[in-house]
C-alpha atoms as a PDB file:
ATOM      1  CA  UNK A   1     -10.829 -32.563   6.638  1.00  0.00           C
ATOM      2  CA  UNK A   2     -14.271 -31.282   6.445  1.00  0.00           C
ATOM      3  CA  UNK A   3     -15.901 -28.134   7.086  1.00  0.00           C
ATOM      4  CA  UNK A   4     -18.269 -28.587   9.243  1.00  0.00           C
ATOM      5  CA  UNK A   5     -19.228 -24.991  10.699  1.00  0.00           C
ATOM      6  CA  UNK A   6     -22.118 -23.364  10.882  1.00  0.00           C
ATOM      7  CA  UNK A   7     -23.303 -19.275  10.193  1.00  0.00           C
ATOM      8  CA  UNK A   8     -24.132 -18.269  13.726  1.00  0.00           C
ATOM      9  CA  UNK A   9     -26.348 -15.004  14.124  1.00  0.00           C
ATOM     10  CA  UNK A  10     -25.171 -11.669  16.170  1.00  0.00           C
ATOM     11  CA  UNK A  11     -26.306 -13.058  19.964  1.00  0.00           C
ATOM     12  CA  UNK A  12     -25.078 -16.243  19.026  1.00  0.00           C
ATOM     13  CA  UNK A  13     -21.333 -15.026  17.933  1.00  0.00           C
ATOM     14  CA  UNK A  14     -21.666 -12.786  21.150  1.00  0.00           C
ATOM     15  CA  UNK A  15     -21.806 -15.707  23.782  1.00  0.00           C
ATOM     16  CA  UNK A  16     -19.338 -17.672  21.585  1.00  0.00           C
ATOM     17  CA  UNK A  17     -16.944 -15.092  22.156  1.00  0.00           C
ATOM     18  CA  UNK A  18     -17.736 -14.714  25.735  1.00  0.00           C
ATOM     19  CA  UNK A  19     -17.446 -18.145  26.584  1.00  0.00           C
ATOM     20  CA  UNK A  20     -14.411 -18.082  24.626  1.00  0.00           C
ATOM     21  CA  UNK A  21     -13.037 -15.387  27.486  1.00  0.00           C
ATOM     22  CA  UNK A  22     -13.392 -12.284  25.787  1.00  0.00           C
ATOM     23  CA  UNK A  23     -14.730  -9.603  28.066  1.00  0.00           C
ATOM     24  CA  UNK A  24     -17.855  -7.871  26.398  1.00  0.00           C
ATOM     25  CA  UNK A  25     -18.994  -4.673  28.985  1.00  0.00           C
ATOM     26  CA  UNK A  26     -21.674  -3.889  26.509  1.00  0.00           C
ATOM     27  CA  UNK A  27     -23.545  -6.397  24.472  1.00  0.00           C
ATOM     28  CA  UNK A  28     -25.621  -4.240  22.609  1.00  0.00           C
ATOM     29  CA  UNK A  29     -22.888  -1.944  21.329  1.00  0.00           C
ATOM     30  CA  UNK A  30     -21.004  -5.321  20.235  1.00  0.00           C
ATOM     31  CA  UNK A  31     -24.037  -5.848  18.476  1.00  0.00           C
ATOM     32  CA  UNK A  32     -24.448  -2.847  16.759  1.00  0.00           C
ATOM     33  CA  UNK A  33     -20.467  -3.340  15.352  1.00  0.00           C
ATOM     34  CA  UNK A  34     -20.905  -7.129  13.748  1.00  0.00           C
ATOM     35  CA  UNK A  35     -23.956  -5.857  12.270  1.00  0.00           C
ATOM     36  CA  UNK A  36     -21.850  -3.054  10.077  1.00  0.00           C
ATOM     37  CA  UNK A  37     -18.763  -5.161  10.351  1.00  0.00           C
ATOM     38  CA  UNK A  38     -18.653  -9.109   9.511  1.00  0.00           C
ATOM     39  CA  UNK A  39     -17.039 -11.352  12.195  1.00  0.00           C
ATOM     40  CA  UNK A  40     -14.373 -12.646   9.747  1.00  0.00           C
ATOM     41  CA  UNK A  41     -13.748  -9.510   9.370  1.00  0.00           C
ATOM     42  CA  UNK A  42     -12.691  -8.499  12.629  1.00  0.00           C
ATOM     43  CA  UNK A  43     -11.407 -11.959  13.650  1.00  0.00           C
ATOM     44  CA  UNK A  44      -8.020 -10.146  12.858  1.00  0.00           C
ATOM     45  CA  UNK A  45      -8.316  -7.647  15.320  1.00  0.00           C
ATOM     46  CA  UNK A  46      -9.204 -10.422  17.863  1.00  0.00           C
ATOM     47  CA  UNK A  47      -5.647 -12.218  17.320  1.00  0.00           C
ATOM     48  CA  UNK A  48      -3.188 -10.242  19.254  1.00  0.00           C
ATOM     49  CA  UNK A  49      -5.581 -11.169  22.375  1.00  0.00           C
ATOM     50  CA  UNK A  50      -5.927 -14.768  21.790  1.00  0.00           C
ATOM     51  CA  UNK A  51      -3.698 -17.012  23.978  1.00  0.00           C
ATOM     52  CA  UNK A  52      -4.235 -20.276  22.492  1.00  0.00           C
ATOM     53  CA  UNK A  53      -4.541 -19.823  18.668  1.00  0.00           C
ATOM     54  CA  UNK A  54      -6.063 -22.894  17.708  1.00  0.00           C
ATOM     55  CA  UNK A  55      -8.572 -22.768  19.989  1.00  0.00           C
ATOM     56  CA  UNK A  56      -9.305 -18.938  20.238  1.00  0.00           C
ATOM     57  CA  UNK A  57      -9.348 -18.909  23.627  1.00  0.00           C
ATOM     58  CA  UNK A  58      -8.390 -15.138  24.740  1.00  0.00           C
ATOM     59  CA  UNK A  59      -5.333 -13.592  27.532  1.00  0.00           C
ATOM     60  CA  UNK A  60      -7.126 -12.883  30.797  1.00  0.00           C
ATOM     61  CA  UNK A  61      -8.603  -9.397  30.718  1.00  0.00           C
ATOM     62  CA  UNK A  62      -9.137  -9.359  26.860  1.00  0.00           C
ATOM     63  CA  UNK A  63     -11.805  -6.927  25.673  1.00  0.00           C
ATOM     64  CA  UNK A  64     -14.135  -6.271  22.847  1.00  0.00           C
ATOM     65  CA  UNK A  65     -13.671  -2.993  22.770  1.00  0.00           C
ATOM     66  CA  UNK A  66     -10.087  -3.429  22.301  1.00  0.00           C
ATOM     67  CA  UNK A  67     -10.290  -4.703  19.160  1.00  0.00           C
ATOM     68  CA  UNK A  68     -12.715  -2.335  17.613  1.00  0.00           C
ATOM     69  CA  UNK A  69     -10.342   0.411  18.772  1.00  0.00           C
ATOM     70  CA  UNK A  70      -7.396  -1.771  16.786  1.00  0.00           C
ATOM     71  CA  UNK A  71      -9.671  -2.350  13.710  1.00  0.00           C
ATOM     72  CA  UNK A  72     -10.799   1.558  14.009  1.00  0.00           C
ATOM     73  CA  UNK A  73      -6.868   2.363  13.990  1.00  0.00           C
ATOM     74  CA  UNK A  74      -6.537   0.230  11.093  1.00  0.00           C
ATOM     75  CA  UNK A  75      -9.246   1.494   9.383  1.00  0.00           C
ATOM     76  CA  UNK A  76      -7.415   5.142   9.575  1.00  0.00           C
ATOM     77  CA  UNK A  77      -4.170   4.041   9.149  1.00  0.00           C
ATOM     78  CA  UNK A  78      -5.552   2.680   5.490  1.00  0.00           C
ATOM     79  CA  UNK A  79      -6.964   6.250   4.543  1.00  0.00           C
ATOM     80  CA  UNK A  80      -3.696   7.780   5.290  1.00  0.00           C
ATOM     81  CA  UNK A  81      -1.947   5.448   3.436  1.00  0.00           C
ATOM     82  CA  UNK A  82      -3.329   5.266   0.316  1.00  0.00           C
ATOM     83  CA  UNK A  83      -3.279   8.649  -0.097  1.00  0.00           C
ATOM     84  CA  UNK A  84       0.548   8.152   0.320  1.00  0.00           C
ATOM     85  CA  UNK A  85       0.716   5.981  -2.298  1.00  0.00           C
ATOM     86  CA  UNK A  86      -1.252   7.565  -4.581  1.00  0.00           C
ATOM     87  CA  UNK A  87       1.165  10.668  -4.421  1.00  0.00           C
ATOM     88  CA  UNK A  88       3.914   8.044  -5.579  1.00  0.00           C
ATOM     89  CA  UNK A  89       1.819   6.569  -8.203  1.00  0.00           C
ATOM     90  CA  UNK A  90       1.144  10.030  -9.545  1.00  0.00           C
ATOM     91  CA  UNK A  91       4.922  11.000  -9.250  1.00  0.00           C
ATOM     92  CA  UNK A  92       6.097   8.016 -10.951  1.00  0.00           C
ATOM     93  CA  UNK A  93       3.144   8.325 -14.124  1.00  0.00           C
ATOM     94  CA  UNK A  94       4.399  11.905 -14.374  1.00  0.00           C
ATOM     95  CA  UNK A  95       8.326  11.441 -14.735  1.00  0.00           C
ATOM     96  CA  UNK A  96       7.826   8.732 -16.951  1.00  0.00           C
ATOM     97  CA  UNK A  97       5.681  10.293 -19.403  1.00  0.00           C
ATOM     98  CA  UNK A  98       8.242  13.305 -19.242  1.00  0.00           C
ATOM     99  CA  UNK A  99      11.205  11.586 -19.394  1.00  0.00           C
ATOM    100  CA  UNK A 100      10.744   8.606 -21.688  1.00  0.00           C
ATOM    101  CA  UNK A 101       8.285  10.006 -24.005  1.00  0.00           C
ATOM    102  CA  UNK A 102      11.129  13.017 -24.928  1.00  0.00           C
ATOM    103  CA  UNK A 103      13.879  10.063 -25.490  1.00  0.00           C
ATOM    104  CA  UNK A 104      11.622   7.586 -27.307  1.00  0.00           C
ATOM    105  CA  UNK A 105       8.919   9.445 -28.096  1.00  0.00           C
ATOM    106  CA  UNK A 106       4.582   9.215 -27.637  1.00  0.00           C
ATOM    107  CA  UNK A 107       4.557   5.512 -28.288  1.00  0.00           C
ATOM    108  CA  UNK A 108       7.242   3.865 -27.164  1.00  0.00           C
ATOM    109  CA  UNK A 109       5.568   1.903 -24.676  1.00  0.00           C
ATOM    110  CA  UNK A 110       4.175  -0.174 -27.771  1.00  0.00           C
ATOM    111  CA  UNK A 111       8.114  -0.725 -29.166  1.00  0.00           C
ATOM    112  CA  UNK A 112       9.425  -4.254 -27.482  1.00  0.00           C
ATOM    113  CA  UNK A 113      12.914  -2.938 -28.635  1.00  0.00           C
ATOM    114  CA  UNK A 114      12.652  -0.483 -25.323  1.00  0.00           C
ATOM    115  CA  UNK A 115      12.042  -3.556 -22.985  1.00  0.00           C
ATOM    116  CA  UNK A 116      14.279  -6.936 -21.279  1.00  0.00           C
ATOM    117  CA  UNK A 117      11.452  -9.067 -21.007  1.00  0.00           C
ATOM    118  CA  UNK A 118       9.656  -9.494 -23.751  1.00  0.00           C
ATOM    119  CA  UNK A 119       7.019 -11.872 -21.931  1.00  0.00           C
ATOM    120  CA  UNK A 120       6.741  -9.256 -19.480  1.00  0.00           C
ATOM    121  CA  UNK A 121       6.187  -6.855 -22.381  1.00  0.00           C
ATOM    122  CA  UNK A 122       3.621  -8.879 -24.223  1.00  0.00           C
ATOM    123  CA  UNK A 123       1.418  -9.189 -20.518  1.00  0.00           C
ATOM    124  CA  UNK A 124       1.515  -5.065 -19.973  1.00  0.00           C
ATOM    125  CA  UNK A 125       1.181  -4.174 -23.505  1.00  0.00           C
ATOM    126  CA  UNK A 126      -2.248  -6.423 -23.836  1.00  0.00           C
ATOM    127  CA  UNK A 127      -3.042  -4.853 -20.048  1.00  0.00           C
ATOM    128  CA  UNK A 128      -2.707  -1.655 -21.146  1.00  0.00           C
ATOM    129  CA  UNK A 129      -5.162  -2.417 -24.388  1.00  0.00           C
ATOM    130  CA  UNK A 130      -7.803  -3.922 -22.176  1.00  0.00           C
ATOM    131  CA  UNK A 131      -7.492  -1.028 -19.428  1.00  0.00           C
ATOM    132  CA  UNK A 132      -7.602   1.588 -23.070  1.00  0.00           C
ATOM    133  CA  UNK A 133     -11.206  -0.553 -24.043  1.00  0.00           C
ATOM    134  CA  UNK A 134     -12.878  -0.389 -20.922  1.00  0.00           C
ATOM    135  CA  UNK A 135     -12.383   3.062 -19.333  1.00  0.00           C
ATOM    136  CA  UNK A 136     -14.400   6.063 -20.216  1.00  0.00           C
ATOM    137  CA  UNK A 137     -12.674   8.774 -19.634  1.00  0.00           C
ATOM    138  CA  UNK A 138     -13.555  11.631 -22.069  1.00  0.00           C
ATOM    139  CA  UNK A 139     -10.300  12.229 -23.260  1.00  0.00           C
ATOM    140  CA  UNK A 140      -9.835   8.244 -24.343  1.00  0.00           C
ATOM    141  CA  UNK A 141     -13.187   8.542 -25.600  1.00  0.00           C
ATOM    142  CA  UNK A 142     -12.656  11.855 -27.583  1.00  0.00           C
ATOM    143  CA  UNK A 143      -9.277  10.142 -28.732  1.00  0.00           C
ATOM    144  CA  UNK A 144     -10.743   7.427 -30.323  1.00  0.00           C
ATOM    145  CA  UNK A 145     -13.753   9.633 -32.030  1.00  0.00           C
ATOM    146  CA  UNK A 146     -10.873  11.495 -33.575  1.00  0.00           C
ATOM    147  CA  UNK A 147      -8.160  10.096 -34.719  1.00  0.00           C
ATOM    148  CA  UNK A 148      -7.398   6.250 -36.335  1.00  0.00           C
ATOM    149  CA  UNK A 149      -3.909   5.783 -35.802  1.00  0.00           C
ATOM    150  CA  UNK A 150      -1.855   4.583 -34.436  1.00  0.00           C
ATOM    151  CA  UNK A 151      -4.573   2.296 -32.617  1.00  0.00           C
ATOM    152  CA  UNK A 152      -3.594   3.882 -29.101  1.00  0.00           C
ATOM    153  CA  UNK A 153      -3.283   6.976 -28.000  1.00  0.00           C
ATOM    154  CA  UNK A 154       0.271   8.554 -27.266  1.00  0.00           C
ATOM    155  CA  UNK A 155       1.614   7.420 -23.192  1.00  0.00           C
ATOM    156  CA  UNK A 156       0.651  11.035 -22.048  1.00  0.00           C
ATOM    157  CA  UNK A 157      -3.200   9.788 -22.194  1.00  0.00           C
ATOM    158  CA  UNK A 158      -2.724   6.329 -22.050  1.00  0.00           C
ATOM    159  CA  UNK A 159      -0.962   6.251 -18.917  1.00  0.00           C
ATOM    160  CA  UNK A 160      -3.455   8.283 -17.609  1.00  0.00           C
ATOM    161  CA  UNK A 161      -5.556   5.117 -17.533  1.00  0.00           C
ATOM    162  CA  UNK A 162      -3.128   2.564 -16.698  1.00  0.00           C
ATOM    163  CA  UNK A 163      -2.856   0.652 -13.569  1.00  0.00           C
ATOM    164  CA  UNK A 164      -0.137   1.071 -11.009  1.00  0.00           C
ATOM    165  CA  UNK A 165       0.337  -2.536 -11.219  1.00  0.00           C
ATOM    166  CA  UNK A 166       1.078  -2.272 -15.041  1.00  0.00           C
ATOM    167  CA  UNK A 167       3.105   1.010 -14.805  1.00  0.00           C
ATOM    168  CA  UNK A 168       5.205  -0.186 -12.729  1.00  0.00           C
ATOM    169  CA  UNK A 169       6.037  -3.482 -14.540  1.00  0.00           C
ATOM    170  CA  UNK A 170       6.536  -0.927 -17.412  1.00  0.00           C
ATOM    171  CA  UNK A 171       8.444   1.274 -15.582  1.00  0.00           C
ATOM    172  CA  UNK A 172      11.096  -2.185 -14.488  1.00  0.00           C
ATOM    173  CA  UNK A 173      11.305  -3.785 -17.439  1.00  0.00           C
ATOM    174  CA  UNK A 174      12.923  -0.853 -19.147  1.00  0.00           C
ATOM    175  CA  UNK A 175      15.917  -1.677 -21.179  1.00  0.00           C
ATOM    176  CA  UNK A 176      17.395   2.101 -20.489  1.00  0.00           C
ATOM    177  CA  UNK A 177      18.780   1.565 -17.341  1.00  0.00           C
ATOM    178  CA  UNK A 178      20.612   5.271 -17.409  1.00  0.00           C
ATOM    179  CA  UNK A 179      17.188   7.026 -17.578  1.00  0.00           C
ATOM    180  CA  UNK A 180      15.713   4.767 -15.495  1.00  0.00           C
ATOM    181  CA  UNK A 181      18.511   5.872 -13.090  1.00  0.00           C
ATOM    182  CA  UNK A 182      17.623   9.675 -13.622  1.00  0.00           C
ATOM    183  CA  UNK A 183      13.939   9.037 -12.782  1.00  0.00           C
ATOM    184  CA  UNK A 184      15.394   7.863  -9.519  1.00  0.00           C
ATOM    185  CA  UNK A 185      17.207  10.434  -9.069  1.00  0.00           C
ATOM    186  CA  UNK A 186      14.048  12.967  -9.139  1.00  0.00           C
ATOM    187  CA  UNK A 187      12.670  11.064  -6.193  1.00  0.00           C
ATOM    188  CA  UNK A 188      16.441  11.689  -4.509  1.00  0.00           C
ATOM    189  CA  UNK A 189      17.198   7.913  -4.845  1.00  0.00           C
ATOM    190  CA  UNK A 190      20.852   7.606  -5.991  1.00  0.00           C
ATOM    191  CA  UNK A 191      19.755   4.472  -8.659  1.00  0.00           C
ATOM    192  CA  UNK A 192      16.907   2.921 -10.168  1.00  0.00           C
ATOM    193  CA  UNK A 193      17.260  -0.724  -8.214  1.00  0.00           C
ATOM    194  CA  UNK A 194      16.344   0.642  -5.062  1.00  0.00           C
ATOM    195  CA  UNK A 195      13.417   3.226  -6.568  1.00  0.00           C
ATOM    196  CA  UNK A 196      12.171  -0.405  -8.283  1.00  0.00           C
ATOM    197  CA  UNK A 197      12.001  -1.885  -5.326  1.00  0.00           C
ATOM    198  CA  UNK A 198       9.614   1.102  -3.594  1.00  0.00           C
ATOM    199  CA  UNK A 199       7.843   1.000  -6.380  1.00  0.00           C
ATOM    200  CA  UNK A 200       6.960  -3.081  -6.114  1.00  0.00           C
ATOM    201  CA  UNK A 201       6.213  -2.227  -2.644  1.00  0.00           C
ATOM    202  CA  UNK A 202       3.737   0.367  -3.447  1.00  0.00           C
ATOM    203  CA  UNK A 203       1.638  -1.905  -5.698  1.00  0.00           C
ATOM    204  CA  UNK A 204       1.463  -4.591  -3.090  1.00  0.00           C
ATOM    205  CA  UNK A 205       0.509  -2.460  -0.627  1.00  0.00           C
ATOM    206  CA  UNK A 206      -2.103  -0.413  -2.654  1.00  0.00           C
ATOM    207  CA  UNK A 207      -3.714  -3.875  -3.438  1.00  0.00           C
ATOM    208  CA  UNK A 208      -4.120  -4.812   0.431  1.00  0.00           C
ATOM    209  CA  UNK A 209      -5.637  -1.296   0.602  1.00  0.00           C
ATOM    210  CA  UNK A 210      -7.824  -1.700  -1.966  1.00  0.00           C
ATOM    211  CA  UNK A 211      -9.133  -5.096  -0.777  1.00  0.00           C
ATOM    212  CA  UNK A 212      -9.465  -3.270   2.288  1.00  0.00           C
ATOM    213  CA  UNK A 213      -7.530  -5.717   3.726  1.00  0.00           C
ATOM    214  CA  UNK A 214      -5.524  -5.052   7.406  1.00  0.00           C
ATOM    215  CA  UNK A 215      -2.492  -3.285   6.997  1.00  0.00           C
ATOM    216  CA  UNK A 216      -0.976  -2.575  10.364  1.00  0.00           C
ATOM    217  CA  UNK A 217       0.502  -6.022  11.587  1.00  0.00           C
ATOM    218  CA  UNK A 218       0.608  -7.751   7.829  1.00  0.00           C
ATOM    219  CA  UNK A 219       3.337  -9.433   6.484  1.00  0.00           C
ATOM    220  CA  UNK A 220       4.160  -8.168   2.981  1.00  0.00           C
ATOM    221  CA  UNK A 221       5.086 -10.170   0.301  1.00  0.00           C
ATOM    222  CA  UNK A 222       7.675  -7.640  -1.277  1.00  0.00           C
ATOM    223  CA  UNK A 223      10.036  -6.196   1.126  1.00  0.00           C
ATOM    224  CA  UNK A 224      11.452  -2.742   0.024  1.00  0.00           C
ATOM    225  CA  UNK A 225      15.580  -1.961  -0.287  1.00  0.00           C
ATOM    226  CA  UNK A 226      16.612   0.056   2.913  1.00  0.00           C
ATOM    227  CA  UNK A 227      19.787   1.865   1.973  1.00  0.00           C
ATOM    228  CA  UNK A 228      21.782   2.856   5.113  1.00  0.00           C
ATOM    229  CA  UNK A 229      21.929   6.432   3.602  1.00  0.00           C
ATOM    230  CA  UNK A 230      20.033   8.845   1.394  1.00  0.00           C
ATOM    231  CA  UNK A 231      20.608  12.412   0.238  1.00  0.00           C
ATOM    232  CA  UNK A 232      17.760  13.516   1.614  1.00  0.00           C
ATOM    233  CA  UNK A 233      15.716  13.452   5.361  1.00  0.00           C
ATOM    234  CA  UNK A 234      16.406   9.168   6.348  1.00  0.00           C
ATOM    235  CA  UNK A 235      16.826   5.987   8.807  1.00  0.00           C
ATOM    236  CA  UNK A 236      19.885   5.710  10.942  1.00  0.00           C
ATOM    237  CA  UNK A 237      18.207   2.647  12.825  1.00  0.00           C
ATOM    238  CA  UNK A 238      18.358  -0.564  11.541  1.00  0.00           C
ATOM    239  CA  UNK A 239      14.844  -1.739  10.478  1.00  0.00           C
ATOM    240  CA  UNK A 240      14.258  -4.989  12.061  1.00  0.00           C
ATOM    241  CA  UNK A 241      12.039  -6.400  10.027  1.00  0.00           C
ATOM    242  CA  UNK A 242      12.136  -5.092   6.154  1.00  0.00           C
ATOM    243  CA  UNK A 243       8.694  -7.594   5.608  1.00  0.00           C
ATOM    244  CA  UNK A 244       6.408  -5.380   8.088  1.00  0.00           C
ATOM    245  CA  UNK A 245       4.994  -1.917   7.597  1.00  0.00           C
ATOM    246  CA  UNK A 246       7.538   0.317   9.326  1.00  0.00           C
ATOM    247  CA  UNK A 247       9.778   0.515   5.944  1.00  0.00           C
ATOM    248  CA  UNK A 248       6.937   0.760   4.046  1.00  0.00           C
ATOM    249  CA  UNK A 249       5.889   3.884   6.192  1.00  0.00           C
ATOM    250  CA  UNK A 250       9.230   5.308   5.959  1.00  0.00           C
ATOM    251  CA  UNK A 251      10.000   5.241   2.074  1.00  0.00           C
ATOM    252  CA  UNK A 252       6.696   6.908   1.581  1.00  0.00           C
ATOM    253  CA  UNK A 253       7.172   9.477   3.755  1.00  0.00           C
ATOM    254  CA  UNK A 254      10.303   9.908   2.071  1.00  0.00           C
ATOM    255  CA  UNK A 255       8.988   9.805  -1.091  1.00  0.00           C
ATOM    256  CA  UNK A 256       6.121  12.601   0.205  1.00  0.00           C
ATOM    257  CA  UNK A 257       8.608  14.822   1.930  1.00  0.00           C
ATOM    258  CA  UNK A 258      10.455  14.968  -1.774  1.00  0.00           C
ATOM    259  CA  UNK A 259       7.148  15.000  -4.187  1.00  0.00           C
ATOM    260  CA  UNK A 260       4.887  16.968  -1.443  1.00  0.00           C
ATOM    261  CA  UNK A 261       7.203  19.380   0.468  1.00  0.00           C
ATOM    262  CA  UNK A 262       5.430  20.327   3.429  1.00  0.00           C
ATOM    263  CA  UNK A 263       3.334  17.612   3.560  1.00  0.00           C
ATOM    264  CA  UNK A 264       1.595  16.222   6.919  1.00  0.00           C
ATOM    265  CA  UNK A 265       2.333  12.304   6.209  1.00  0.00           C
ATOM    266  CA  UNK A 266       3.754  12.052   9.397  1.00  0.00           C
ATOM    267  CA  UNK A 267       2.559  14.545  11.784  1.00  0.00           C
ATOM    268  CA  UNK A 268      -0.972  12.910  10.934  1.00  0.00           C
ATOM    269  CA  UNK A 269       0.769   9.479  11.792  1.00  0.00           C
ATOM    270  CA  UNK A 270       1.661  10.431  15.383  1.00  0.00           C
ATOM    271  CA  UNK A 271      -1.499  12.139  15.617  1.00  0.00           C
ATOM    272  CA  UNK A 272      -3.117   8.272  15.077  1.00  0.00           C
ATOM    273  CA  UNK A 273      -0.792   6.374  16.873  1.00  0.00           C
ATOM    274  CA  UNK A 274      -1.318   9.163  19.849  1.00  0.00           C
ATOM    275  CA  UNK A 275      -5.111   8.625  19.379  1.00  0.00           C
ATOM    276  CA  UNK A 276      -4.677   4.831  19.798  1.00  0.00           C
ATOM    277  CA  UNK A 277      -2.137   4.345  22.320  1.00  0.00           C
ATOM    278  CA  UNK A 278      -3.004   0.563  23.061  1.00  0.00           C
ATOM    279  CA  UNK A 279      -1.706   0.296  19.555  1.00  0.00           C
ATOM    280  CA  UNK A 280       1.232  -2.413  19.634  1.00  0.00           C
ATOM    281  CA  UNK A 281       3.825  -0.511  16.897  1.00  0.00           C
ATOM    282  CA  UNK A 282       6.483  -3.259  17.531  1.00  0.00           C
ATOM    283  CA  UNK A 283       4.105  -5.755  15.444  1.00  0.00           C
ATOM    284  CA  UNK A 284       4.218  -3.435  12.799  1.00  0.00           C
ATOM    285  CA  UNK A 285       7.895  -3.339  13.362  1.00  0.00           C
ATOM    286  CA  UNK A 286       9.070  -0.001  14.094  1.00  0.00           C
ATOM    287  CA  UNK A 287      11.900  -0.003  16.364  1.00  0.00           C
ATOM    288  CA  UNK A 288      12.422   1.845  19.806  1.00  0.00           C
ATOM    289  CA  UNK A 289      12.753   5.421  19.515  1.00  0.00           C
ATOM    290  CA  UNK A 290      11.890   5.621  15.952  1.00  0.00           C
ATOM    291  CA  UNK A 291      10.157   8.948  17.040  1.00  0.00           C
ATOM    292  CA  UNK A 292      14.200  10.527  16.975  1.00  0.00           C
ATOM    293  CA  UNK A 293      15.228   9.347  13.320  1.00  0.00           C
ATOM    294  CA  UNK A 294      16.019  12.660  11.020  1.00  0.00           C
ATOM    295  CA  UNK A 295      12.800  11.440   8.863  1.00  0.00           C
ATOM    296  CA  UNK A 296      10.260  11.492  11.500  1.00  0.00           C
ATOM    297  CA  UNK A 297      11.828  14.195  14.092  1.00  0.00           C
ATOM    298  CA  UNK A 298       9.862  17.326  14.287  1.00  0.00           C
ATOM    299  CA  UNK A 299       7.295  16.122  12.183  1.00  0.00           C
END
């Protein structure tokens, strides 16, 4: 099938939209948002209203205005997730430079003999060389200036400079299963499988968020373990659906309430959801009363 559309300019996209059924109170404001924000872009945030989705044709009622307050929701939700993740990502850079580096010492992420997969090995060793050649980071730089060999610098700078990606295929193709399991266990997680499968969540969703891609009704690729119990603050509900973002909102904010004590992860997600009530939070799937679980109750 070809493609046979055309670019259309701002007035253009306007009465396309209108005709289409979407309500537009003020056409110069609408304006004013497709010139800082593509169409495509906010095509997404037009969904939820459409009632034929082939067509685009919108629900009776649907407005414009709507879906710049969803996209502006989304938009927030993003900030206050990455910096989420990042505390995980940090967390997880820091116990594993502690804990392996005292078994197997300041190179050990260049000894196969520490991994399953060797394939797996071969891909983060040779990421990890190409991420070590192309940063500049003084202390890589200074490294390098200094000293000859080994050809890397030990894992407590090198790391430093690694992806989150690449850690955390590191971090699951360890061989050491028992300190893998006592990693876990700093995060409160009672064994590695489930802390392996946060972490796999985590990178997916820090690539959506650095793509700037929508986060709030996505499907996710990796769906993260849901244990029916945890030592610490957890879930009683079932999670409905373990491919949405609800479960990815609540291991982070268990991973935050254990790495960040105090922390206002979710107090700061109420306050957003409060500030958007037209937001939908069953397509994100969090389930009724979610509000009373023991991890988000007086938050």
């Amino acid at each position: 099938m070809n493609y046979t559309k055309q670019p259309l300019d701002y007035a253009d996209i306007i009465s396309m939209l209108k005709s289409r059924g979407l309500v537009i109170s003020d056409e110069n404001n609408a304006l004013e948002c497709l010139k800082r924000v593509s169409y495509f872009r906010l095509a997404n945030y037009f969904h939820p209203m459409e009632k034929d989705k082939v067509n685009h044709i919108f629900k009776p009622n649907s407005k414009f205005d709507n879906a710049i307050d969803l996209y502006n929701f989304d938009r927030y939700l993003c900030l206050l997730l990455f910096s989420a993740v990042q505390s995980l990502e940090i967390g997880l850079r820091t116990k594993m430079i502690h804990h392996i580096s005292l078994r197997y010492g300041a190179f050990w992420f260049t000894d196969a003999s520490h991994f399953q997969n060797q394939d797996i090995f071969q891909k983060c060793l040779k990421q990890v060389m190409q991420e070590l050649s192309r940063t500049k980071e003084d202390f890589i730089v200074d490294h390098f200036a200094k000293y000859d060999t080994p050809d890397v610098p030990p894992v407590w700078k090198t790391l430093e400079v690694t992806s989150f990606g690449t850690l955390s295929k590191l971090f699951c193709n360890l061989s050491d299963n028992a300190l893998k399991k006592a990693i876990a266990r700093e995060f409160c997680l009672p064994q590695h499988k489930i802390f392996e499968s946060w972490i796999k969540s985590a990178v997916a969703l820090r690539n959506c968020l650095a793509h700037h891609s929508r986060v709030w009704n996505r499907v996710y690729p990796i769906k993260p373990q849901i244990p029916t119990k945890l030592k610490g603050k957890w879930i009683s509900i079932a999670v409905p659906q373990a491919n949405k973002l609800y479960p990815q909102l609540c291991y982070l904010q268990y991973i935050q309430n254990i790495m960040c004590p105090g922390n206002d992860f979710g107090s700061q997600l109420k306050i957003l959801l409060k500030q958007h009530p037209n937001i939908d939070v069953a397509a994100m799937g969090f389930p009724a009363n979610w509000q009373n679980e023991p991890l988000w109750k007086q938050l």
